[in-house]
C-alpha atoms as a PDB file:
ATOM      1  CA  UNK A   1     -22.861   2.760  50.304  1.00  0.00           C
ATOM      2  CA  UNK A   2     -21.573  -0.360  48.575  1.00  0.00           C
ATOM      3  CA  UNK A   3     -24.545  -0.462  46.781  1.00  0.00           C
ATOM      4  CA  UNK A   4     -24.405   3.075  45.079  1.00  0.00           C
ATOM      5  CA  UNK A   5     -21.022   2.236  43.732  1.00  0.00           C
ATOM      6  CA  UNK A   6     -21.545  -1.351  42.112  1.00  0.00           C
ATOM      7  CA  UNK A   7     -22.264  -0.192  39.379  1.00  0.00           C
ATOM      8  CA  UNK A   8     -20.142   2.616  38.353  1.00  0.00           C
ATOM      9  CA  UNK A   9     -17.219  -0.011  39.501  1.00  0.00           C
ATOM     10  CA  UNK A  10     -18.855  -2.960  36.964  1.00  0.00           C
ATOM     11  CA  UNK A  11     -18.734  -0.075  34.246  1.00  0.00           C
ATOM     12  CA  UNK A  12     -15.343   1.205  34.811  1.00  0.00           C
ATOM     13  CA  UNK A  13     -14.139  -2.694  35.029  1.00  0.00           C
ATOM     14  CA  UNK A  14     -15.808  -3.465  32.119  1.00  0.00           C
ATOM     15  CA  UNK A  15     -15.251  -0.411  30.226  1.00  0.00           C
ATOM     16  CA  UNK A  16     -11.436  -0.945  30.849  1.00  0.00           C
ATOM     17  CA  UNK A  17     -11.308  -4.288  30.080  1.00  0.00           C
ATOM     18  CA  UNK A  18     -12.652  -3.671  26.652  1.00  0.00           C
ATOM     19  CA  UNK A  19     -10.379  -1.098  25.648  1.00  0.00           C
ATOM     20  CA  UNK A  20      -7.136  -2.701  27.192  1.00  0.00           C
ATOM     21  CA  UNK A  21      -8.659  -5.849  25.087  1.00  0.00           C
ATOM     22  CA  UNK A  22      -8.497  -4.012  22.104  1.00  0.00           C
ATOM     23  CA  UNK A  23      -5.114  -2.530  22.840  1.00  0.00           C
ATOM     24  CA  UNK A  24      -3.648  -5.587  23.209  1.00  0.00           C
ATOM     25  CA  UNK A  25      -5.385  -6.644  19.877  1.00  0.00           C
ATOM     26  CA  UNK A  26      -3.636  -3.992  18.027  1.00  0.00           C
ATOM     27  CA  UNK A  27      -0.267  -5.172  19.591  1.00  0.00           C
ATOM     28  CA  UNK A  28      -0.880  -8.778  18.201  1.00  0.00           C
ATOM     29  CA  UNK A  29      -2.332  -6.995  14.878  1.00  0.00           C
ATOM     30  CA  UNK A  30       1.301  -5.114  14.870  1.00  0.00           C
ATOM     31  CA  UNK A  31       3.368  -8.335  15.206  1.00  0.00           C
ATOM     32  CA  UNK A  32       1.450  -9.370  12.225  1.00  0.00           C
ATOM     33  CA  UNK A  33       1.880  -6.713   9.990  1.00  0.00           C
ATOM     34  CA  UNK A  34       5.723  -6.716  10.954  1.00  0.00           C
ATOM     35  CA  UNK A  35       6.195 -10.011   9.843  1.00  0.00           C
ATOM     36  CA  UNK A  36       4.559  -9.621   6.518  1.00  0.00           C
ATOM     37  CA  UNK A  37       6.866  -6.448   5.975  1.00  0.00           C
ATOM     38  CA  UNK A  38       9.671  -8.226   7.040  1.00  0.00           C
ATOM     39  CA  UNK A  39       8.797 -11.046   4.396  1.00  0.00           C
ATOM     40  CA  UNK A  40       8.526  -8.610   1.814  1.00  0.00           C
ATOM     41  CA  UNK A  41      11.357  -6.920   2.564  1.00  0.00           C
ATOM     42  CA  UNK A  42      13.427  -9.960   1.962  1.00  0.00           C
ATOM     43  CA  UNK A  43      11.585 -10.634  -1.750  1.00  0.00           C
ATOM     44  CA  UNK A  44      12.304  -7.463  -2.425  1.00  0.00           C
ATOM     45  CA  UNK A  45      16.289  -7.935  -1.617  1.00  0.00           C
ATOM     46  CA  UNK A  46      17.029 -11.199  -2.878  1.00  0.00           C
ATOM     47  CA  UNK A  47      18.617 -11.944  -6.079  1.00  0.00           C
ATOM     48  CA  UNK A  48      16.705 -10.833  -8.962  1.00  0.00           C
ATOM     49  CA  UNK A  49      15.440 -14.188 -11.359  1.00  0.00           C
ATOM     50  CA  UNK A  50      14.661 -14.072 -15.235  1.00  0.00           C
ATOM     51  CA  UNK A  51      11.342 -13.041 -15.310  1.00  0.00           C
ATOM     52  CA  UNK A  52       8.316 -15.680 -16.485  1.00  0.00           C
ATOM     53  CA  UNK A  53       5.345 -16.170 -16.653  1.00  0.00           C
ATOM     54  CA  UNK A  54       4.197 -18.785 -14.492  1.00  0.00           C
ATOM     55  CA  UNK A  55       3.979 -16.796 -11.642  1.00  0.00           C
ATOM     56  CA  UNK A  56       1.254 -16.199  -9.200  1.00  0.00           C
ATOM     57  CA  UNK A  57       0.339 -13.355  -6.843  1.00  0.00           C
ATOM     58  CA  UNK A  58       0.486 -16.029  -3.698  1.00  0.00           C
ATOM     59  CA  UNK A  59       3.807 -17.072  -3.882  1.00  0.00           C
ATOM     60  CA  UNK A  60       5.556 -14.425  -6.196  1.00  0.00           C
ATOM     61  CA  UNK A  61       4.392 -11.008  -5.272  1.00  0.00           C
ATOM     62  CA  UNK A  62       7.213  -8.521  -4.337  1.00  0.00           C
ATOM     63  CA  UNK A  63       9.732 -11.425  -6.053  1.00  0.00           C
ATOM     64  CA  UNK A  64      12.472  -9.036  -7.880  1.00  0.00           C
ATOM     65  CA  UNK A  65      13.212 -10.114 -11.789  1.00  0.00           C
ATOM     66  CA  UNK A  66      14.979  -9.008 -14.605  1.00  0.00           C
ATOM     67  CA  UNK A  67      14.328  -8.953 -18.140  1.00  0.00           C
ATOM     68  CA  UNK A  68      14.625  -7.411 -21.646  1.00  0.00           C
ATOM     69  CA  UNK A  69      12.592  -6.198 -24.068  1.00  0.00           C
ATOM     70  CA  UNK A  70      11.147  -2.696 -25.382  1.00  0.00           C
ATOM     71  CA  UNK A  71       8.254  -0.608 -24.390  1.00  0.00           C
ATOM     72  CA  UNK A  72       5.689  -0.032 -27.668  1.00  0.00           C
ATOM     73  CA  UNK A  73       4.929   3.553 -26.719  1.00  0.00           C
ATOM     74  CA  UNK A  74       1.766   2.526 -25.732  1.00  0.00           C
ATOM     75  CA  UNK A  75       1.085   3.501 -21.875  1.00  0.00           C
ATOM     76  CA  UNK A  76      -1.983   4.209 -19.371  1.00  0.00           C
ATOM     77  CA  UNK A  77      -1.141   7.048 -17.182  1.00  0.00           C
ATOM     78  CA  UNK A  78      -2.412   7.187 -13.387  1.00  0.00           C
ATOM     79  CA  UNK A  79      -2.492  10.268 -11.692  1.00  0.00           C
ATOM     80  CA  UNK A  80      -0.694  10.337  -8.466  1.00  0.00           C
ATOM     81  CA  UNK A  81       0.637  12.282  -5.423  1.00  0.00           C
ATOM     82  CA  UNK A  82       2.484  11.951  -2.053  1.00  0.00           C
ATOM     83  CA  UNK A  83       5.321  10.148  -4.008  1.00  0.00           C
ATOM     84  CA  UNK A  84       8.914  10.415  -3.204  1.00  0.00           C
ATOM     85  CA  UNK A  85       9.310  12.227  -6.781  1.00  0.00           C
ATOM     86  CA  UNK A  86       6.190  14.170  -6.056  1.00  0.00           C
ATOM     87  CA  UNK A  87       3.131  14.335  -7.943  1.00  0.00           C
ATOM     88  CA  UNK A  88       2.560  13.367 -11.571  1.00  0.00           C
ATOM     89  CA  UNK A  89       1.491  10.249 -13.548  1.00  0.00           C
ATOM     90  CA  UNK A  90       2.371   6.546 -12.859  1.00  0.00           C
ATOM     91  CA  UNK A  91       3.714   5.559 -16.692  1.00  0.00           C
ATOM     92  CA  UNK A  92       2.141   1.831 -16.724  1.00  0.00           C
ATOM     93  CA  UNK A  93       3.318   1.087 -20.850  1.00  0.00           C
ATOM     94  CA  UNK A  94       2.704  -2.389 -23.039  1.00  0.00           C
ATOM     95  CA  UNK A  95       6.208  -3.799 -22.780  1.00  0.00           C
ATOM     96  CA  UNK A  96       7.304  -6.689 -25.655  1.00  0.00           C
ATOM     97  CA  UNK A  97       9.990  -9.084 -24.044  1.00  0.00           C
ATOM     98  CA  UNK A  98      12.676 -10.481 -26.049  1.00  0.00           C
ATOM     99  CA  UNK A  99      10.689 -13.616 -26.073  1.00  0.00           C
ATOM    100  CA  UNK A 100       7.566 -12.026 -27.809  1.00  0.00           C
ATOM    101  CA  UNK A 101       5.238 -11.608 -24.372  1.00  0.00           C
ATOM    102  CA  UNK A 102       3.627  -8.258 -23.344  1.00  0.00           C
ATOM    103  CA  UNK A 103       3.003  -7.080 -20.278  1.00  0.00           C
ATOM    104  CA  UNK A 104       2.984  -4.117 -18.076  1.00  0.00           C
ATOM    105  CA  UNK A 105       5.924  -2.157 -16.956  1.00  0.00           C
ATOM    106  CA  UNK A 106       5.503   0.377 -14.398  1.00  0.00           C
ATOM    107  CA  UNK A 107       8.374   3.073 -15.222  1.00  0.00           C
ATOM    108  CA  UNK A 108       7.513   5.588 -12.581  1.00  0.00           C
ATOM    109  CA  UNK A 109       6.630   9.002 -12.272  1.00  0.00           C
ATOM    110  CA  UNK A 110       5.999  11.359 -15.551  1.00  0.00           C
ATOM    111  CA  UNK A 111       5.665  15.048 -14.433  1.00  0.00           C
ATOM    112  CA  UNK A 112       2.329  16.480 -15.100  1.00  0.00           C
ATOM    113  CA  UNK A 113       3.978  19.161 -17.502  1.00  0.00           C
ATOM    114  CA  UNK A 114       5.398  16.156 -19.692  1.00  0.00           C
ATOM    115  CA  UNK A 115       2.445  14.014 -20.008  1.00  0.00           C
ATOM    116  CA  UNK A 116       2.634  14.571 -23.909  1.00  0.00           C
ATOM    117  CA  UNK A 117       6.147  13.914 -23.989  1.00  0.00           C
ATOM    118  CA  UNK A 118       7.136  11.062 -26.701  1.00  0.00           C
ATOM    119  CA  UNK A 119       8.017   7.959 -24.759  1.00  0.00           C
ATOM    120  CA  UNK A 120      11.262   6.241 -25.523  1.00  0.00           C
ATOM    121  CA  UNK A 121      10.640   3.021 -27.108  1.00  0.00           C
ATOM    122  CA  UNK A 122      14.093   1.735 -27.746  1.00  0.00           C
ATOM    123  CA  UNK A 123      15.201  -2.142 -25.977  1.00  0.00           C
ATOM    124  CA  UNK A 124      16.230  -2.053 -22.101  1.00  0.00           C
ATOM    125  CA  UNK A 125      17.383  -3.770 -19.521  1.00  0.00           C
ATOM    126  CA  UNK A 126      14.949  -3.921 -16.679  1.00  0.00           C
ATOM    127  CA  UNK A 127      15.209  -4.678 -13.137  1.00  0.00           C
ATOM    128  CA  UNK A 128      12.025  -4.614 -11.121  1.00  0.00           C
ATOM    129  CA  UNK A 129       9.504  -5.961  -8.877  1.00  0.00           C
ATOM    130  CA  UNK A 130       6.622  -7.980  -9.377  1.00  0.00           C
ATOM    131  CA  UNK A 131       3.177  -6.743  -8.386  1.00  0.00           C
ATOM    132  CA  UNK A 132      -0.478  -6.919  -8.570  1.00  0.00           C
ATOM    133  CA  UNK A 133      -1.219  -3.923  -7.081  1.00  0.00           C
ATOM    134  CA  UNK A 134      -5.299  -3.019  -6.979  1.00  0.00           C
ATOM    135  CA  UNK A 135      -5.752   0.585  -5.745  1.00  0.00           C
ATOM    136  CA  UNK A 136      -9.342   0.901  -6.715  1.00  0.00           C
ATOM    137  CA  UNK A 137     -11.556   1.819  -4.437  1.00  0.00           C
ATOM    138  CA  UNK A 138     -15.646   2.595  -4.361  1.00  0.00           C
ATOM    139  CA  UNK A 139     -14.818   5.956  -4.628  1.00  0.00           C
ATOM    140  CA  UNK A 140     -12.222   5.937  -7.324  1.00  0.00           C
ATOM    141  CA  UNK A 141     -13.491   7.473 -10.394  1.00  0.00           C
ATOM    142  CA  UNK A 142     -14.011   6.140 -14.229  1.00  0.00           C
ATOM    143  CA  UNK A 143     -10.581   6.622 -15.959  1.00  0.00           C
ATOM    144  CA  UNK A 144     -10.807   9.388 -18.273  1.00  0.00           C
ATOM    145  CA  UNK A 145     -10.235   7.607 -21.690  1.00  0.00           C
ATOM    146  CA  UNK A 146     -10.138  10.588 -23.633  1.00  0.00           C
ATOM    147  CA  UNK A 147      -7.573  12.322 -22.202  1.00  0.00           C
ATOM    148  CA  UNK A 148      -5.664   9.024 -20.937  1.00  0.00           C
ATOM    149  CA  UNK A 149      -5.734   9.904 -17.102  1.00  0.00           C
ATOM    150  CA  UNK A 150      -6.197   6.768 -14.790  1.00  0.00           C
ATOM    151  CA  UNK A 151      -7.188   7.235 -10.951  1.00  0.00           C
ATOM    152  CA  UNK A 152      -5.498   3.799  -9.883  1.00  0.00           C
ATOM    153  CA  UNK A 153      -4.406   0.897 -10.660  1.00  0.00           C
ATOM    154  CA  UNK A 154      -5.827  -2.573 -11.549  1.00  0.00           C
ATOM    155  CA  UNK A 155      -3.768  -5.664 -12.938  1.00  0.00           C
ATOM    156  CA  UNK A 156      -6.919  -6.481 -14.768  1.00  0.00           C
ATOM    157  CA  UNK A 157      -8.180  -4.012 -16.218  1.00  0.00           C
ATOM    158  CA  UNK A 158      -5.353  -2.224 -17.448  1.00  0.00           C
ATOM    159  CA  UNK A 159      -4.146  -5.778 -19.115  1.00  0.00           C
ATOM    160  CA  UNK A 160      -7.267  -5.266 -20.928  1.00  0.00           C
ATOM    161  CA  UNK A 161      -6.610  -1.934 -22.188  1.00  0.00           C
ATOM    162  CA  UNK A 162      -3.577  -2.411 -23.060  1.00  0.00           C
ATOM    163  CA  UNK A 163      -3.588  -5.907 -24.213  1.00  0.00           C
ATOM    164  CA  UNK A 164      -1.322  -7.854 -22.065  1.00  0.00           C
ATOM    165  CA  UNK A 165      -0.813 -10.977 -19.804  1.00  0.00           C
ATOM    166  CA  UNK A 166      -2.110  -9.582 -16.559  1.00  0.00           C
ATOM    167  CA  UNK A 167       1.122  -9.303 -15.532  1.00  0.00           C
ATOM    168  CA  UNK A 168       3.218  -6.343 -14.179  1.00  0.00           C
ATOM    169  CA  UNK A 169       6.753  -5.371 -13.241  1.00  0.00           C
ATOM    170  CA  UNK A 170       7.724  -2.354 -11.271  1.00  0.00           C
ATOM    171  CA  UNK A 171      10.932  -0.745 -12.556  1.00  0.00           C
ATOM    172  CA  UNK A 172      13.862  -0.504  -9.660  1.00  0.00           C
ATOM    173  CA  UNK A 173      16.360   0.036 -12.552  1.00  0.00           C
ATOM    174  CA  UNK A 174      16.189   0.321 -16.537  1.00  0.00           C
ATOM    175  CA  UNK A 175      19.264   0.669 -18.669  1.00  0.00           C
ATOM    176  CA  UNK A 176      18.766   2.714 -20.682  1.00  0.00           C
ATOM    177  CA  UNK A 177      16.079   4.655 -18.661  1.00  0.00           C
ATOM    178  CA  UNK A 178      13.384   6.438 -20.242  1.00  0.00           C
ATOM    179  CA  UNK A 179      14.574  10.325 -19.857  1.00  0.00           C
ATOM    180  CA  UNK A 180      10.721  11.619 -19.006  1.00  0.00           C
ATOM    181  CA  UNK A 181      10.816   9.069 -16.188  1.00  0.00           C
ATOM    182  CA  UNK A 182      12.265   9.291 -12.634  1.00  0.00           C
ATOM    183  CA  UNK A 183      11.793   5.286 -11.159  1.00  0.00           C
ATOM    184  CA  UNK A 184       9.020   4.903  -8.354  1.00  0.00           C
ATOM    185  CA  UNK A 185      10.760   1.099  -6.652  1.00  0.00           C
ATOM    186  CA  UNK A 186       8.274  -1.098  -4.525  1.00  0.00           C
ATOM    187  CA  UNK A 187       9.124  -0.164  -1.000  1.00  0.00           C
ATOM    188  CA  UNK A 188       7.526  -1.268   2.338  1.00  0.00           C
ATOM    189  CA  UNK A 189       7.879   2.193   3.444  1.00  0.00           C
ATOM    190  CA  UNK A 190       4.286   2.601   1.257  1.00  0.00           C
ATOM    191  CA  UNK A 191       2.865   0.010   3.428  1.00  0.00           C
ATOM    192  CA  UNK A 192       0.295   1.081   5.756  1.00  0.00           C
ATOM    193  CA  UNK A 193       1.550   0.520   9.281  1.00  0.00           C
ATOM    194  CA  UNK A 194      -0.005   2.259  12.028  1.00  0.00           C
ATOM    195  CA  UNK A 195      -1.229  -0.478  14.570  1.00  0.00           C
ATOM    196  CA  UNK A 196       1.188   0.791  16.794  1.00  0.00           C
ATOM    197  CA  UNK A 197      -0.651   4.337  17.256  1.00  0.00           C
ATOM    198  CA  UNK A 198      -3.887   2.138  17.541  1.00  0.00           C
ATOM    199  CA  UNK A 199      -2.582   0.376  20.213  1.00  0.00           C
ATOM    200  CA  UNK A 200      -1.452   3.270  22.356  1.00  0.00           C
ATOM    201  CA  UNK A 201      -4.860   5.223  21.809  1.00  0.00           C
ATOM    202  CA  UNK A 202      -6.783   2.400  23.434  1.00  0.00           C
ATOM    203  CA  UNK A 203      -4.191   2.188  26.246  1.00  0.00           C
ATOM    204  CA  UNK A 204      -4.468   5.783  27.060  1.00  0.00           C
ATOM    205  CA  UNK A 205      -8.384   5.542  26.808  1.00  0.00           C
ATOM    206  CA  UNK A 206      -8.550   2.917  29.062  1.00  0.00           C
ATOM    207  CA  UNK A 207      -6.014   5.049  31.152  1.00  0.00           C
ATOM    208  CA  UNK A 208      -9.022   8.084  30.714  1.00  0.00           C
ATOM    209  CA  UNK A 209     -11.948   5.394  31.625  1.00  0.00           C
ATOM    210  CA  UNK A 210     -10.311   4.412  35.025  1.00  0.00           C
ATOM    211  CA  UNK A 211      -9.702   7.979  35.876  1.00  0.00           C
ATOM    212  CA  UNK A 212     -13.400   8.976  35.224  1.00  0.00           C
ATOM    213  CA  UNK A 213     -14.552   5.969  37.396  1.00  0.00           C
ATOM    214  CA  UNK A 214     -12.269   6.455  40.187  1.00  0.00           C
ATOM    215  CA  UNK A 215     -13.611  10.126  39.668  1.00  0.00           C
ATOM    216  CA  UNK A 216     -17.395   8.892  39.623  1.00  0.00           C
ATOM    217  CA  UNK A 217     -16.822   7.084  42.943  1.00  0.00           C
ATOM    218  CA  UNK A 218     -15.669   9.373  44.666  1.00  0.00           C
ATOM    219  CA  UNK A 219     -18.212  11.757  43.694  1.00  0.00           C
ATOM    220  CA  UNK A 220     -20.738   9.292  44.617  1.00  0.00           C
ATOM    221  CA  UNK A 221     -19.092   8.603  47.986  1.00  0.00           C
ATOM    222  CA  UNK A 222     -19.315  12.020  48.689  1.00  0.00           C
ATOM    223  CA  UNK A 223     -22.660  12.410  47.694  1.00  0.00           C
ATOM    224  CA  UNK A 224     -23.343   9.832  50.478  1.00  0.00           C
ATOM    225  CA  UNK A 225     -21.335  12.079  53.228  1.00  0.00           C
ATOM    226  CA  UNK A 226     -23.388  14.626  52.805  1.00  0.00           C
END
């Protein structure tokens, strides 16, 4: 009898063990993910610094600046949904500083019925984040040039376009603002979190596994009864 249920038992225990494993994973994975937020969170909320230039991804990202200067009315828009201001176009414009540097400002959200709105190029006061954001995927299409409709955004590339240190700062507050514009702020609430959900489906399936063992076994044991 001892034999017939070896190995159902070695599954089960090994079954379980993987799934707990990766449960546990997940946990450690969440921990991780909380401190990063937690990091950013406090970039985001410190004092905001004059902006410059020597400033690197590593050590700068979510840093909040100020700085002055004027939009040229030159500006990539990238479609977008899901926002807190709904759906509508990402205004990422060729903004001259007071010093004489361009480089990107992302305003926020243009609504789709005032893409060929004039922008505002007057001087502002901006207050933002800095970012490097990269949404491309392999499934993101081409940009349509023609009609000026990105799919996502890329540091790079858009630098490129629009001729620019590769370099850009997400408006939290512009005086004055652009009136097309509502502000889209860097938030960690846009941060993919959901280790926590991972973690409590592997629990429960290794929950599932042991009942299906303890089920085989006893089916087996009854098997031998008979």
């Amino acid at each position: 009898m001892l034999r017939k249920i070896i190995f159902p038992l070695l599954l089960g225990l090994a079954g379980c063990g993987v799934l707990i494993w990766l449960g546990l994973w997940q946990v450690d994975r969440l921990a991780w993910k909380q401190g990063i937020i937690a990091n950013i969170n406090a970039r985001i909320a410190a004092d905001p610094q004059p902006f410059r230039t020597d400033v690197t991804e590593e050590s700068d990202e979510y840093s909040s600046v100020t700085l002055s200067g004027a939009p040229t009315g030159e500006e990539l828009h990238v479609l977008v949904s899901g926002t807190s201001a709904g759906t509508g176009y990402r205004v990422i414009s060729r903004f001259e500083t007071d010093d004489g540097l361009a480089i990107m400002l992302d305003q926020g959200l243009l609504r789709l019925e005032d893409k060929d709105a004039a922008p505002m190029v007057a001087p502002m006061q901006v207050t933002g984040t800095l970012l490097w954001p990269d949404d491309q995927n392999s499934s993101t299409p081409d940009p349509d040039l023609d009609r000026n409709i990105w799919f996502a955004r890329n540091v790079d590339t858009m630098a490129a376009a629009l001729d620019t240190l590769p370099l850009m700062v997400v408006v939290s507050q512009a005086t004055p603002a652009d009136p097309r514009i509502t502000a889209l702020p860097v938030a960690t609430a846009d941060i993919a979190n959901d280790h926590l959900s991972y973690a409590i489906t592997w629990f429960l399936l290794a929950i599932v596994w042991a009942f299906m063992t303890l089920f085989l076994i006893r089916r087996t044991l009854r098997t031998k009864d008979i």
